[in-house]
Protein backbone atom coordinates (compact mmCIF):
# COMPACT_ATOMS: atom_id res chain seq x y z
CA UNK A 1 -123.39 -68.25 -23.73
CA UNK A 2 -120.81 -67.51 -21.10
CA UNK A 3 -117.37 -65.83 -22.56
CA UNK A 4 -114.19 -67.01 -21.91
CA UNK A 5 -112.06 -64.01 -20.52
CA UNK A 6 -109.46 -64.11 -23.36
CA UNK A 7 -105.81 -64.22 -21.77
CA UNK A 8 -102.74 -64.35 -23.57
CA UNK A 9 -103.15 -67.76 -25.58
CA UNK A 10 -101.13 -69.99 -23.54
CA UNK A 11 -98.45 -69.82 -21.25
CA UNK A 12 -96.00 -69.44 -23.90
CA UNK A 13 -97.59 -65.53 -24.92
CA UNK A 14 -96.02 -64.68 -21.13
CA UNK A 15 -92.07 -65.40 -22.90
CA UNK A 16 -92.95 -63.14 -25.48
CA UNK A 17 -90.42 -60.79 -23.57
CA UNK A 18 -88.01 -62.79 -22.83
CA UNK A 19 -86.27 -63.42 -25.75
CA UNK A 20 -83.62 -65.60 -24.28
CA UNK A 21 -86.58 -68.33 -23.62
CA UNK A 22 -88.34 -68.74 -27.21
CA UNK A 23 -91.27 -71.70 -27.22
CA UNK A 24 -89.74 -74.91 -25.65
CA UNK A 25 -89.41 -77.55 -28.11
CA UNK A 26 -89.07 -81.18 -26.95
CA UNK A 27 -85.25 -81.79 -26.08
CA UNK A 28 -83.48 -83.03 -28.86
CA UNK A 29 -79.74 -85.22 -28.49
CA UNK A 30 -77.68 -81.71 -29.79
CA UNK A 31 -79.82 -78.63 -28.34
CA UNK A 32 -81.04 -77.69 -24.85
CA UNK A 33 -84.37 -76.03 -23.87
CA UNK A 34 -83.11 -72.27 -25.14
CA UNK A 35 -82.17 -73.87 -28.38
CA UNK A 36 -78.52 -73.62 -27.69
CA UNK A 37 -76.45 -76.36 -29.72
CA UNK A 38 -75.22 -78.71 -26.55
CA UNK A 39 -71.21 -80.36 -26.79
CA UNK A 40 -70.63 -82.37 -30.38
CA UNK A 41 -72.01 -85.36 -30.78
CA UNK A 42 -71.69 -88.68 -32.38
CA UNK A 43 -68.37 -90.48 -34.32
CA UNK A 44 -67.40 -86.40 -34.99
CA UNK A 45 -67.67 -85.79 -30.97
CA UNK A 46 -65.97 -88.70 -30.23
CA UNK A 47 -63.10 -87.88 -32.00
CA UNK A 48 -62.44 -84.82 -31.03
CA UNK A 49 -62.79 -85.44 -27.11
CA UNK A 50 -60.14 -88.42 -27.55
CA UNK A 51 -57.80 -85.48 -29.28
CA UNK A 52 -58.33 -83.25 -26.28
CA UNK A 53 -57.80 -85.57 -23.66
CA UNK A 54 -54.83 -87.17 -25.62
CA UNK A 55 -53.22 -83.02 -25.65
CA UNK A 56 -54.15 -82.17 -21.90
CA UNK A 57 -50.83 -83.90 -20.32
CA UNK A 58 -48.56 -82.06 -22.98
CA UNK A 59 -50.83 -78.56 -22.00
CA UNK A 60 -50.00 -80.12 -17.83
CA UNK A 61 -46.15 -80.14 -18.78
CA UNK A 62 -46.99 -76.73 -20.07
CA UNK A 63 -48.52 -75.05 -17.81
CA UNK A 64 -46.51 -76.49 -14.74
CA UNK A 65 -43.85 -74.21 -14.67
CA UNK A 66 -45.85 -71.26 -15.29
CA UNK A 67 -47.85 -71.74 -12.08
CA UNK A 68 -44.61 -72.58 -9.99
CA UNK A 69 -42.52 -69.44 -11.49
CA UNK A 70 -45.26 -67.10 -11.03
CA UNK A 71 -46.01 -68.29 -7.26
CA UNK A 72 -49.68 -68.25 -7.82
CA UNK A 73 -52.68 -70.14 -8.81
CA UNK A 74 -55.35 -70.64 -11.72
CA UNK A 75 -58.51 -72.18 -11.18
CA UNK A 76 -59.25 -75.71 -12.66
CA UNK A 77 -62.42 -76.05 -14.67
CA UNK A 78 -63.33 -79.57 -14.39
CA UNK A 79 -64.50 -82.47 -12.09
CA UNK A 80 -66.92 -81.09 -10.12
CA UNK A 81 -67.52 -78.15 -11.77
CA UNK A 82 -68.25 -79.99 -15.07
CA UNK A 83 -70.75 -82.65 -13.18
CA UNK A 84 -72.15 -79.94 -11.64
CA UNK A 85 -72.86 -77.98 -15.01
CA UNK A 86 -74.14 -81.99 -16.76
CA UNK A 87 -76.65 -81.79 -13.47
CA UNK A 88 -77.94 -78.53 -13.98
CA UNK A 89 -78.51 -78.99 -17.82
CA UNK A 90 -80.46 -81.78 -17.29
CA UNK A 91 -82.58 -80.04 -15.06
CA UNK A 92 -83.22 -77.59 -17.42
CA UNK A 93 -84.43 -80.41 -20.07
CA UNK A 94 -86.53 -82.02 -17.23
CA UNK A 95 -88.07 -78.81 -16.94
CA UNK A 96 -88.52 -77.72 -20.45
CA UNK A 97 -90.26 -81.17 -21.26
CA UNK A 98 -92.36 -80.10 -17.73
CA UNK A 99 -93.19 -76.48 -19.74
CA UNK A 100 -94.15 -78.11 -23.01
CA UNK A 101 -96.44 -80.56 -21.49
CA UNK A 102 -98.16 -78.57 -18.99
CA UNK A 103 -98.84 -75.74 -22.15
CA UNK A 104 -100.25 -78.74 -24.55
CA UNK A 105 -102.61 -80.03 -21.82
CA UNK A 106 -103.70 -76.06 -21.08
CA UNK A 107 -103.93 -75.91 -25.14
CA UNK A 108 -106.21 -78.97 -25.17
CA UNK A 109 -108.45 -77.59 -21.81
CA UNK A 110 -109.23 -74.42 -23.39
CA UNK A 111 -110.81 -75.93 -26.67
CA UNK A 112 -112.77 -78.31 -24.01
CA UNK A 113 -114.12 -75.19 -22.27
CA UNK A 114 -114.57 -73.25 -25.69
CA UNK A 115 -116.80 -76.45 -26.74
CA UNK A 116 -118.88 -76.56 -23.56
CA UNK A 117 -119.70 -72.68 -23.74
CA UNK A 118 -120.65 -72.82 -26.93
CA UNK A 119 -123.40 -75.02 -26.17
CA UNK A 120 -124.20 -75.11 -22.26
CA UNK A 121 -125.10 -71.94 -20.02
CA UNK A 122 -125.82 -73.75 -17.15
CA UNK A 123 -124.59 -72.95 -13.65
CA UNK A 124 -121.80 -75.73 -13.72
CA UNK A 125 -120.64 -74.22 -17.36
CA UNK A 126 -120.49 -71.14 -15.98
CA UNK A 127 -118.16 -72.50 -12.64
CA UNK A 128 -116.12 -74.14 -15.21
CA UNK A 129 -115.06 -71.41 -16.79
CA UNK A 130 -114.36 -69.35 -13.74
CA UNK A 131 -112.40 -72.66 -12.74
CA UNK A 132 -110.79 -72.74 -15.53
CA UNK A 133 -109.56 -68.61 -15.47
CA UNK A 134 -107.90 -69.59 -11.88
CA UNK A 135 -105.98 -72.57 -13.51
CA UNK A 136 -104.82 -70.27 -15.69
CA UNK A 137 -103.45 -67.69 -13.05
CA UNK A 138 -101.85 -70.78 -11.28
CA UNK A 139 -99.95 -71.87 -14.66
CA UNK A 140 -99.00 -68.17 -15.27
CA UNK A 141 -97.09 -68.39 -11.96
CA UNK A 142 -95.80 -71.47 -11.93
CA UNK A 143 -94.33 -70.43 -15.73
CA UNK A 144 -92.55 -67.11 -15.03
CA UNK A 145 -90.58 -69.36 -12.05
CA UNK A 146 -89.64 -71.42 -15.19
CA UNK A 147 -89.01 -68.18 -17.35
CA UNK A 148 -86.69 -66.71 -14.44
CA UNK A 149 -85.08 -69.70 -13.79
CA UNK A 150 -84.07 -70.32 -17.43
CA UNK A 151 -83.02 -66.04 -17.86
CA UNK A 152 -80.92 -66.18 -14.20
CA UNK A 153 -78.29 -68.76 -15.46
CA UNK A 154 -76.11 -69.18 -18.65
CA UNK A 155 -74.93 -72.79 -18.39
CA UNK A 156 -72.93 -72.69 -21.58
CA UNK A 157 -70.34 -70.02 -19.77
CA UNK A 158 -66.54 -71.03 -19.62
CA UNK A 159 -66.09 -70.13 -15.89
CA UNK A 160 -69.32 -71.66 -14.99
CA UNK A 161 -68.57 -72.30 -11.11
CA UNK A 162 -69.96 -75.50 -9.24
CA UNK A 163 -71.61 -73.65 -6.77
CA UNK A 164 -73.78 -71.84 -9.36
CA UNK A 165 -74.06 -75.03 -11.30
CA UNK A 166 -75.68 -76.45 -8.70
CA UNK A 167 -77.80 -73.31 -7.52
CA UNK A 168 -79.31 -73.22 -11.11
CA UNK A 169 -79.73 -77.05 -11.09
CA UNK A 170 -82.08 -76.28 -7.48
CA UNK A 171 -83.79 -73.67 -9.11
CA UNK A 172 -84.68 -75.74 -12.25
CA UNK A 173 -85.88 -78.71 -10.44
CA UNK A 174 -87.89 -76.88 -8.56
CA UNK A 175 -89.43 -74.92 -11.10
CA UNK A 176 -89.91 -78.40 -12.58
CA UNK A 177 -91.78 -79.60 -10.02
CA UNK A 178 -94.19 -77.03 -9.86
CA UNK A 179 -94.70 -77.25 -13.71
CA UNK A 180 -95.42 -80.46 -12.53
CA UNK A 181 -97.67 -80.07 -9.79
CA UNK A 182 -100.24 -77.64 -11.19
CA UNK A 183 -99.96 -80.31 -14.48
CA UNK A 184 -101.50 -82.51 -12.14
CA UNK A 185 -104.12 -80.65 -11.21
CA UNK A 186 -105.19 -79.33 -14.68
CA UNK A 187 -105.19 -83.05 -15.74
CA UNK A 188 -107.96 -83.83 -12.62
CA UNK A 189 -109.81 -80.57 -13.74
CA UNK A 190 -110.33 -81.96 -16.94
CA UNK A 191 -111.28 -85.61 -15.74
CA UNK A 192 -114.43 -83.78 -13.96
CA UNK A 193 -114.86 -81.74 -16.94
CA UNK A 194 -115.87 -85.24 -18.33
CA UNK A 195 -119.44 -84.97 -18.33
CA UNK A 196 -120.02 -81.22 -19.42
CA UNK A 197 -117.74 -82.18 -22.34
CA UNK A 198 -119.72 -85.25 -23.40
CA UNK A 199 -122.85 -83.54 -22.93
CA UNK A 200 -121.50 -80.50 -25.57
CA UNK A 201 -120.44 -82.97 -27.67
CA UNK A 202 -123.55 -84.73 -27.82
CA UNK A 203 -125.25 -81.72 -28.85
CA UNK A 204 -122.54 -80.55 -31.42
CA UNK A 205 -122.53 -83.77 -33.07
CA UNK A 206 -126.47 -83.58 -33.21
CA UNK A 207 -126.14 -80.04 -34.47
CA UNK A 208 -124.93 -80.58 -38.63
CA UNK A 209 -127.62 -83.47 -39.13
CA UNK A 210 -130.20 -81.23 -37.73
CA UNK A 211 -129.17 -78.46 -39.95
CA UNK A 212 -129.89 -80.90 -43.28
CA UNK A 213 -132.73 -82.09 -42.32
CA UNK A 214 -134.08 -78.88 -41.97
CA UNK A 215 -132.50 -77.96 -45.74
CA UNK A 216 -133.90 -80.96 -46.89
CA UNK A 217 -137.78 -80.43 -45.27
CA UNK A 218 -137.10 -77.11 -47.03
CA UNK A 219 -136.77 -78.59 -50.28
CA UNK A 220 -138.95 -81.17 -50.31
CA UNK A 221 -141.94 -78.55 -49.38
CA UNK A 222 -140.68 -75.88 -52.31
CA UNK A 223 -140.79 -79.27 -54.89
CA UNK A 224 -144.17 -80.00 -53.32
CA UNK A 225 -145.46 -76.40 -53.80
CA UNK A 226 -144.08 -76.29 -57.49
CA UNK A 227 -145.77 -79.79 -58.30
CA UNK A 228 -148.96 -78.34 -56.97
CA UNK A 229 -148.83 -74.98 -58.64
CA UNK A 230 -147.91 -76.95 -62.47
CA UNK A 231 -151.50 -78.63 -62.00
CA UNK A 232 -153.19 -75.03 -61.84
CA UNK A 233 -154.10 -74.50 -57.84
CA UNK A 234 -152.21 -71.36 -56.53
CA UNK A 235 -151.96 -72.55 -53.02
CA UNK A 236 -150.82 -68.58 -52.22
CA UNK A 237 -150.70 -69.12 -48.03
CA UNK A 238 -148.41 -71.72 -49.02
CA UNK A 239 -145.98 -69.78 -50.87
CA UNK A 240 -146.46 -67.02 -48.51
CA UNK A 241 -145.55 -69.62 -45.19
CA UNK A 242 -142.46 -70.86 -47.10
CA UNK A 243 -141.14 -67.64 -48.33
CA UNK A 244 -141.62 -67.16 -44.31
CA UNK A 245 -138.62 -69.64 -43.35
CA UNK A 246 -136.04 -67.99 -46.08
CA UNK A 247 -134.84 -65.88 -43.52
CA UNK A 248 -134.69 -68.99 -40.88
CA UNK A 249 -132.60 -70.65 -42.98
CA UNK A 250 -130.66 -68.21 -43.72
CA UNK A 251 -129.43 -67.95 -39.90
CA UNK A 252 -129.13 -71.60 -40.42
CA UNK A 253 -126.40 -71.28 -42.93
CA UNK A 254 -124.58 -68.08 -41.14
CA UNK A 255 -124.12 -71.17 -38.54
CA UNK A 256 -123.88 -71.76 -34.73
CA UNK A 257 -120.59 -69.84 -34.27
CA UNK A 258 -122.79 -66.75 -34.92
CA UNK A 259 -126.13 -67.83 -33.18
CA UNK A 260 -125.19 -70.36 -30.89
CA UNK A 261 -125.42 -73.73 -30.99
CA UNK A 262 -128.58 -74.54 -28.90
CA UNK A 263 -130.62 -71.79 -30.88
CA UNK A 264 -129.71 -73.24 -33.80
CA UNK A 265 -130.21 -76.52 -33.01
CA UNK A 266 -134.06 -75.37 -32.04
CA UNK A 267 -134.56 -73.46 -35.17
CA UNK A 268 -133.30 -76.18 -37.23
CA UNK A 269 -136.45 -78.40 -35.76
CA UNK A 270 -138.60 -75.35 -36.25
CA UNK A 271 -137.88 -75.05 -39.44
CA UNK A 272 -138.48 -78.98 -40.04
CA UNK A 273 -142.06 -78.73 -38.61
CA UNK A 274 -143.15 -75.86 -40.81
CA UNK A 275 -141.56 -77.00 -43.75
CA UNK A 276 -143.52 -80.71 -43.52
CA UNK A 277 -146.72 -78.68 -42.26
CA UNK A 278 -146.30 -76.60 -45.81
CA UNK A 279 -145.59 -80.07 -48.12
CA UNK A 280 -148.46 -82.13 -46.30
CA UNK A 281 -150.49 -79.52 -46.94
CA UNK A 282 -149.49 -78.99 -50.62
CA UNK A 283 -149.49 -82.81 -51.34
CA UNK A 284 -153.08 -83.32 -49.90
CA UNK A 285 -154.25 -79.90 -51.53
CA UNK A 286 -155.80 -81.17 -54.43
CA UNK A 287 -157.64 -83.54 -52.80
CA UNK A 288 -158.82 -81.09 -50.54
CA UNK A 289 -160.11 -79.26 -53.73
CA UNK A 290 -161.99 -81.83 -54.82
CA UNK A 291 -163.36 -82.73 -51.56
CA UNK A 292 -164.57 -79.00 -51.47
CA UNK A 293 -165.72 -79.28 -54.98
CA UNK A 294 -168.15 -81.97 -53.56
CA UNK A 295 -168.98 -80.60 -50.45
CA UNK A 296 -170.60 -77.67 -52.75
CA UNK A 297 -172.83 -79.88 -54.55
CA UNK A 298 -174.04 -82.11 -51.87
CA UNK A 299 -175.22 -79.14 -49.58
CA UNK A 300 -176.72 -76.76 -52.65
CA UNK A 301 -178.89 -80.55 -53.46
CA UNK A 302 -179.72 -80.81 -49.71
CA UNK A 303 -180.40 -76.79 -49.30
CA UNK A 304 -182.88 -77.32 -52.36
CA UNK A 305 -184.83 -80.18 -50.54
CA UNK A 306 -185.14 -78.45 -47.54
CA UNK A 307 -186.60 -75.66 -49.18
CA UNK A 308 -188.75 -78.18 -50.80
CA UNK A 309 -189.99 -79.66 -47.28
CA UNK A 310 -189.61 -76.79 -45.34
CA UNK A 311 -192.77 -75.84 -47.51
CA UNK A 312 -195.10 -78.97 -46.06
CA UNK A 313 -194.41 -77.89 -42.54
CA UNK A 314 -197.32 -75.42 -42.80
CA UNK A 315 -200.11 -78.70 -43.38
CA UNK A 316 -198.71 -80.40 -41.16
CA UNK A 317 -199.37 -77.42 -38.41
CA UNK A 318 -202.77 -76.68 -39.75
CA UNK A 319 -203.67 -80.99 -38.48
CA UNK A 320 -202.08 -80.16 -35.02
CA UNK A 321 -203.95 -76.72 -34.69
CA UNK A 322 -207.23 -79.04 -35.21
CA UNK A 323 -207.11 -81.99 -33.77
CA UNK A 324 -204.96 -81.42 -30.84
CA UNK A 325 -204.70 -78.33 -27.54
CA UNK A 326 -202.59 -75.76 -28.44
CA UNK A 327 -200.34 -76.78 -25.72
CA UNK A 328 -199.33 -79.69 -28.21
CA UNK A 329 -198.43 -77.60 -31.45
CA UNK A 330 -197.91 -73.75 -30.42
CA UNK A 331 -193.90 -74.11 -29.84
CA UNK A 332 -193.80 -75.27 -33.41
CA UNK A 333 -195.98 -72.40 -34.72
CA UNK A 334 -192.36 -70.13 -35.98
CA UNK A 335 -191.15 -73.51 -37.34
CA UNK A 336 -191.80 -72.64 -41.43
CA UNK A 337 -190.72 -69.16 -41.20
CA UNK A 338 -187.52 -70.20 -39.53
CA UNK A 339 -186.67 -72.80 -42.12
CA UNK A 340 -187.29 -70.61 -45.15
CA UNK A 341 -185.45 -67.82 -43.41
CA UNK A 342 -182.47 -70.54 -42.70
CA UNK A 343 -182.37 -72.12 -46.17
CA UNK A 344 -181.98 -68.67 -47.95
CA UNK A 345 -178.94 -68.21 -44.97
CA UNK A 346 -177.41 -71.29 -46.07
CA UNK A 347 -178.08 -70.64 -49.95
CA UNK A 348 -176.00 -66.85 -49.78
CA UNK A 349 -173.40 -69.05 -47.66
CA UNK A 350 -173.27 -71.66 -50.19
CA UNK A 351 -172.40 -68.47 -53.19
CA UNK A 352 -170.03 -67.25 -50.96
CA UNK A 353 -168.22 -70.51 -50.49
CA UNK A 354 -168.07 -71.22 -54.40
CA UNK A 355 -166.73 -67.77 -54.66
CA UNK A 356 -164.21 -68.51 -52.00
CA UNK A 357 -163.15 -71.79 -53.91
CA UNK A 358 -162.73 -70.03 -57.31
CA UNK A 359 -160.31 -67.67 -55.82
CA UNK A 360 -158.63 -70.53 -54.33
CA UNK A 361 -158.99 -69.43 -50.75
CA UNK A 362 -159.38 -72.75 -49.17
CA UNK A 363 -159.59 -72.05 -45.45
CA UNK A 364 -162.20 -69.22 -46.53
CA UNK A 365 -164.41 -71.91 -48.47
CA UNK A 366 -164.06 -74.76 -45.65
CA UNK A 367 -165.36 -72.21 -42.87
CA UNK A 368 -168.45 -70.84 -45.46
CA UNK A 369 -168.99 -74.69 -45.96
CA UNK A 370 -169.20 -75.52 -42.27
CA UNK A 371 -171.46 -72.73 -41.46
CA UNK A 372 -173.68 -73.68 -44.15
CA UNK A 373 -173.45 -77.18 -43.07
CA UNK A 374 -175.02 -76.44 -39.34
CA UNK A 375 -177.47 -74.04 -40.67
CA UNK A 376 -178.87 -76.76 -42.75
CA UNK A 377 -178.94 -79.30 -39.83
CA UNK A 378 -180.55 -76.55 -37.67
CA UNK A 379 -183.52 -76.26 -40.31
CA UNK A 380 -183.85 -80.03 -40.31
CA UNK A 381 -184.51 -80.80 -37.00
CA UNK A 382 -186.78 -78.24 -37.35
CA UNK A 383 -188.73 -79.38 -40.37
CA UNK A 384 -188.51 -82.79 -39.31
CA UNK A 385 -189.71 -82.10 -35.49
CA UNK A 386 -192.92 -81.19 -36.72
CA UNK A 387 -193.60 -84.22 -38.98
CA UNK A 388 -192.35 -86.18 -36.02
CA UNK A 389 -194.88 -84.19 -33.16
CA UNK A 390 -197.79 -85.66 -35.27
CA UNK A 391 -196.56 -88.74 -35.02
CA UNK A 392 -196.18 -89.18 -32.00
CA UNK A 393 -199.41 -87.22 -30.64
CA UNK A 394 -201.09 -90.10 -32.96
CA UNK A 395 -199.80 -92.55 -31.49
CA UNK A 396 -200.63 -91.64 -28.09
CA UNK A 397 -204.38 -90.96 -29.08
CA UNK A 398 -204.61 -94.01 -30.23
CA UNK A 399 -203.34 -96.11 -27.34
CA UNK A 400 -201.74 -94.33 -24.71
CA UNK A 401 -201.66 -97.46 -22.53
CA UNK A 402 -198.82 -98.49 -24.54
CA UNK A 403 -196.99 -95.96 -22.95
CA UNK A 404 -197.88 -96.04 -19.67
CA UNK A 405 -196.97 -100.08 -19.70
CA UNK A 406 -193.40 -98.53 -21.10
CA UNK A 407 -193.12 -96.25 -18.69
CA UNK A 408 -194.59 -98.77 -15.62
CA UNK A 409 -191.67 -101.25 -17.07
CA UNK A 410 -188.88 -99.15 -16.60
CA UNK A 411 -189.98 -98.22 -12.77
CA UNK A 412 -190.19 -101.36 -12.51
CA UNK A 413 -187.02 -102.81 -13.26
CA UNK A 414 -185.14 -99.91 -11.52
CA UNK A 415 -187.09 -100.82 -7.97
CA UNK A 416 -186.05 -104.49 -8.66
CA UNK A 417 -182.38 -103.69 -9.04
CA UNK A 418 -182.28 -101.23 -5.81
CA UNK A 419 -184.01 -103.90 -3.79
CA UNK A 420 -181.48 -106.41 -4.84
CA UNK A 421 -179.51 -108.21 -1.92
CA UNK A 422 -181.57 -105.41 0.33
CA UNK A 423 -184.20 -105.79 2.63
CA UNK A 424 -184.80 -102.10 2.76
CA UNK A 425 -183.56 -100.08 -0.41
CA UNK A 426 -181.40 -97.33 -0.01
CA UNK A 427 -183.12 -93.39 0.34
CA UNK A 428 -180.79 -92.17 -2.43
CA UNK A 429 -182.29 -94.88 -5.02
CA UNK A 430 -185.89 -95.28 -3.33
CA UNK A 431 -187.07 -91.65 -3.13
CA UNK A 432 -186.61 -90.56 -6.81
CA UNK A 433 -188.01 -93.84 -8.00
CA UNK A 434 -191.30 -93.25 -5.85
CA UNK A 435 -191.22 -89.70 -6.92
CA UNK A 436 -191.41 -91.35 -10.07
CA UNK A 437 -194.25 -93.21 -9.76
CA UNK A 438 -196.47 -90.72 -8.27
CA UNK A 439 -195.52 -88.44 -11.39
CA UNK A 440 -196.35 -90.81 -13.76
CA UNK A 441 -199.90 -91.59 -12.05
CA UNK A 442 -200.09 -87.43 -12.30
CA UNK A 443 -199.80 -87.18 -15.73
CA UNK A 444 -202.03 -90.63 -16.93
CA UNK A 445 -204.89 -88.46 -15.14
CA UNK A 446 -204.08 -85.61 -17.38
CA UNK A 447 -205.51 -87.80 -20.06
CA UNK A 448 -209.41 -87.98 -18.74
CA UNK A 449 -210.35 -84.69 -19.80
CA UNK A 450 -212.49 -84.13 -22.27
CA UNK A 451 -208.88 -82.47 -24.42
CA UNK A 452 -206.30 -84.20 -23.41
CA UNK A 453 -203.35 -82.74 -23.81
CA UNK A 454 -201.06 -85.69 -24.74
CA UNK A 455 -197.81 -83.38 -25.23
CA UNK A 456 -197.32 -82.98 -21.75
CA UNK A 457 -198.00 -86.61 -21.19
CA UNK A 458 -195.52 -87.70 -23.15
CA UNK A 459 -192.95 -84.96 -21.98
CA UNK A 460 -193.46 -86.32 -18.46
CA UNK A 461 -193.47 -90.30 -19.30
CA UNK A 462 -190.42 -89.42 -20.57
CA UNK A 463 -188.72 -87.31 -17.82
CA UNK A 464 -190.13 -90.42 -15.50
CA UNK A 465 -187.79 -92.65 -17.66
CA UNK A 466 -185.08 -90.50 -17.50
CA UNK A 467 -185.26 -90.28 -13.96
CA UNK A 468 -185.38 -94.62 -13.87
CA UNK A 469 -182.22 -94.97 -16.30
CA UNK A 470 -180.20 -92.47 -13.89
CA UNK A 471 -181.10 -94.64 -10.55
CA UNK A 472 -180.34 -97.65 -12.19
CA UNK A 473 -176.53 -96.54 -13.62
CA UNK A 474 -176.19 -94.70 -9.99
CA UNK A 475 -176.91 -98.48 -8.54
CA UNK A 476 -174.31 -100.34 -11.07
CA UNK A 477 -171.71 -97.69 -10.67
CA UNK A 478 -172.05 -98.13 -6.86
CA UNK A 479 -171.93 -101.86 -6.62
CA UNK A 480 -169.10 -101.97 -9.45
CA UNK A 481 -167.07 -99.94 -7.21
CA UNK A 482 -168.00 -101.79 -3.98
CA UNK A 483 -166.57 -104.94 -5.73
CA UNK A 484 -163.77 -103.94 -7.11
């Protein structure tokens, strides 16, 4: 975050050397801006002003024929003088009230710009402040005119002349003004400050809720874990994750005024998303036990049957090897070595996963389990392509017109559905289909030999089918597109 430049706090920190101007309070009826007590007021005022002006003709008689005997003059203090010196005071108190509202506003700025630093580091943060530091210059100025003004004239004094009643009332008006002025523009600073501010805000306000929810994901993932470890599971990469986010939320509770307010605010949602990562997982963990517990048995039962048909793989072989060209049965021949070989894979898997599960390592016992899992499927397509091969083979033997009609059909329908709405089908759909159809007469002559070998027929009926299906989705994608 961007730091404020610290300056004396204030404009009043620049009249800490001028004792003669302490803080400005608002004027008040008996004291001026200094804090000097002004003429009496009230009944007690009163009275005594109607006493003096009821004893100035008897000091007149008086003092008559002293000036006339000693053929001089003394000066009169009063009239003008005394309007003058009224004028000038209130200038001052215009201008004090200008000094104390100017500082308040500056007061009320700086915690503004104190708030948006202390969340935003953005470019326009960053010209606020610098902004802000000229403001501050400005206000320093237009405060030591105050300051001097105030320090160059005593109002109070006896012989307080009009003239300089009048000079000091200039002075102080002007300084007034200025106090003014730059009062002004802090006030418009502020009003575009607007939006930084609210945006701070925003985030401070967001900032002491996101704090407890983090506590409280804390706490509801150490209850979770404690629940879990009373019904005997040890769930120690649990503990071991959670002891992880004591130091997190320790940073949490040293607060934002330490580690800023946006990093907290992210690791306070960090620590929310582990925390609920470590209680869903200690809430479901028992289930997951017992789902493991399961797992175990079902794939040691269906290891032990595959061991059991893995074994019938070999007859099934030897009737291939006899009745039908080794074309039709040699890619099975490693087929009962590689199951037995696979079950006893899966079967040392399957210990090592119930070892895993005692020790309560569950992530260990889920990966043995899903190894052991595709090892098994492995064997059984294995097992079971072999059973399936004879099959098939038989089926052929026995009628392989059936598929050659299946095979015809499919052609078929492909070369009606590129000819629809066509008088001459398209090259893209026509050539495969015919390439098709000359393959499939290639391989139904494969089958006049005196050993047929009806493997590769029905590798290639297939493939011609294949080929049939893809022309006919290339046709419908084509035409779905054309209409829409």
């Amino acid at each position: 975050m961007t730091a404020i430049p610290r300056r004396p706090d204030t404009l009043f920190a620049s009249r800490a050397q001028h004792p003669a101007c302490p803080r400005p309070e608002r004027p008040s009826p008996d004291r001026d801006a200094a804090g000097r007590r002004r003429g009496p007021s009230g009944a007690a005022g009163a009275a005594r002003d109607l006493l003096t002006l009821a004893a100035l003709p008897v000091l007149a008689a008086l003092a008559l024929p002293a000036a006339f005997a000693g053929g001089g003059t003394r000066r009169w203090f009063g009239g003008r003088a005394e309007s003058q010196r009224a004028e000038a005071q209130a200038a001052k108190d215009a201008a004090a009230a200008a000094f104390y509202e100017l500082d308040t506003a500056q007061r009320d700025l700086r915690i503004s710009i104190e708030t948006i630093t202390a969340v935003d580091d953005s470019p326009a943060a960053r010209r606020a402040v610098s902004d802000f530091d000229a403001l501050g210059r400005r206000i320093d100025e237009v405060s030591h005119q105050y300051i001097n003004a105030v320090d160059a004239h005593d109002l109070d004094r006896d012989d307080l002349e009009a003239a300089v009643a009048s000079r000091a009332r200039a002075e102080l008006t002007t300084a007034k003004d200025e106090l003014t002025r730059v009062k002004r523009e802090l006030d418009r600073f502020a009003e575009g400050l607007a939006p930084l501010l609210g945006k701070a805000e925003t985030q401070l306000a967001r900032l002491a809720p996101a704090v407890e929810r983090a506590r409280q994901a804390l706490l509801a993932a150490t209850n979770a874990l404690d629940a879990v470890r009373s019904s005997g599971l040890r769930a120690e990469d649990l503990a071991a994750r959670l002891a992880a986010l004591g130091p997190e939320l320790t940073k949490l509770n040293q607060g934002a005024g330490q580690h800023g307010v946006q990093q907290t605010l992210e690791r306070a949602d960090r620590v929310v998303r582990d925390a609920e990562a470590v209680r869903a997982e200690a809430e479901r963990l028992p289930e997951r036990a017992a789902e493991i517990d399961h797992r175990l048995v079902s794939l040691r039962t269906r290891a032990e049957a595959l061991r059991t048909r893995s074994g019938q793989v070999e007859p099934v072989l030897s009737e291939l090897r006899r009745r039908f060209t080794t074309a039709c049965w040699q890619d099975l021949q490693q087929v009962p070595e590689q199951a037995v070989r696979s079950v006893a894979q899966a079967e040392l898997k399957l210990r090592e996963a119930q070892a895993a599960r005692e020790k309560q390592r569950w992530p260990d016992a889920t990966s043995l389990l899903s190894t052991v899992r595709a090892l098994l499927n492995s064997t059984d397509e294995a097992v079971s392509a072999a059973g399936d091969r004879l099959r098939r083979l038989n089926a052929v033997q026995k009628d392989p017109q059936a598929e050659i009609d299946r095979t015809r059909f499919a052609l078929r329908d492909a070369q009606r559905l590129a000819m629809a709405g066509r008088s001459t089908p398209d090259p893209r759909h026509a050539r495969p289909l015919d390439d098709s159809v000359a393959r499939l007469e290639r391989a139904v002559a494969t089958l006049e030999g005196r050993h047929p070998d009806y493997w590769h027929f029905l590798t290639e009926t297939e493939a011609v089918r294949a080929t049939a299906a893809r022309v006919v989705s290339q046709i419908r994608g084509e035409r779905g597109a054309g209409g829409a």
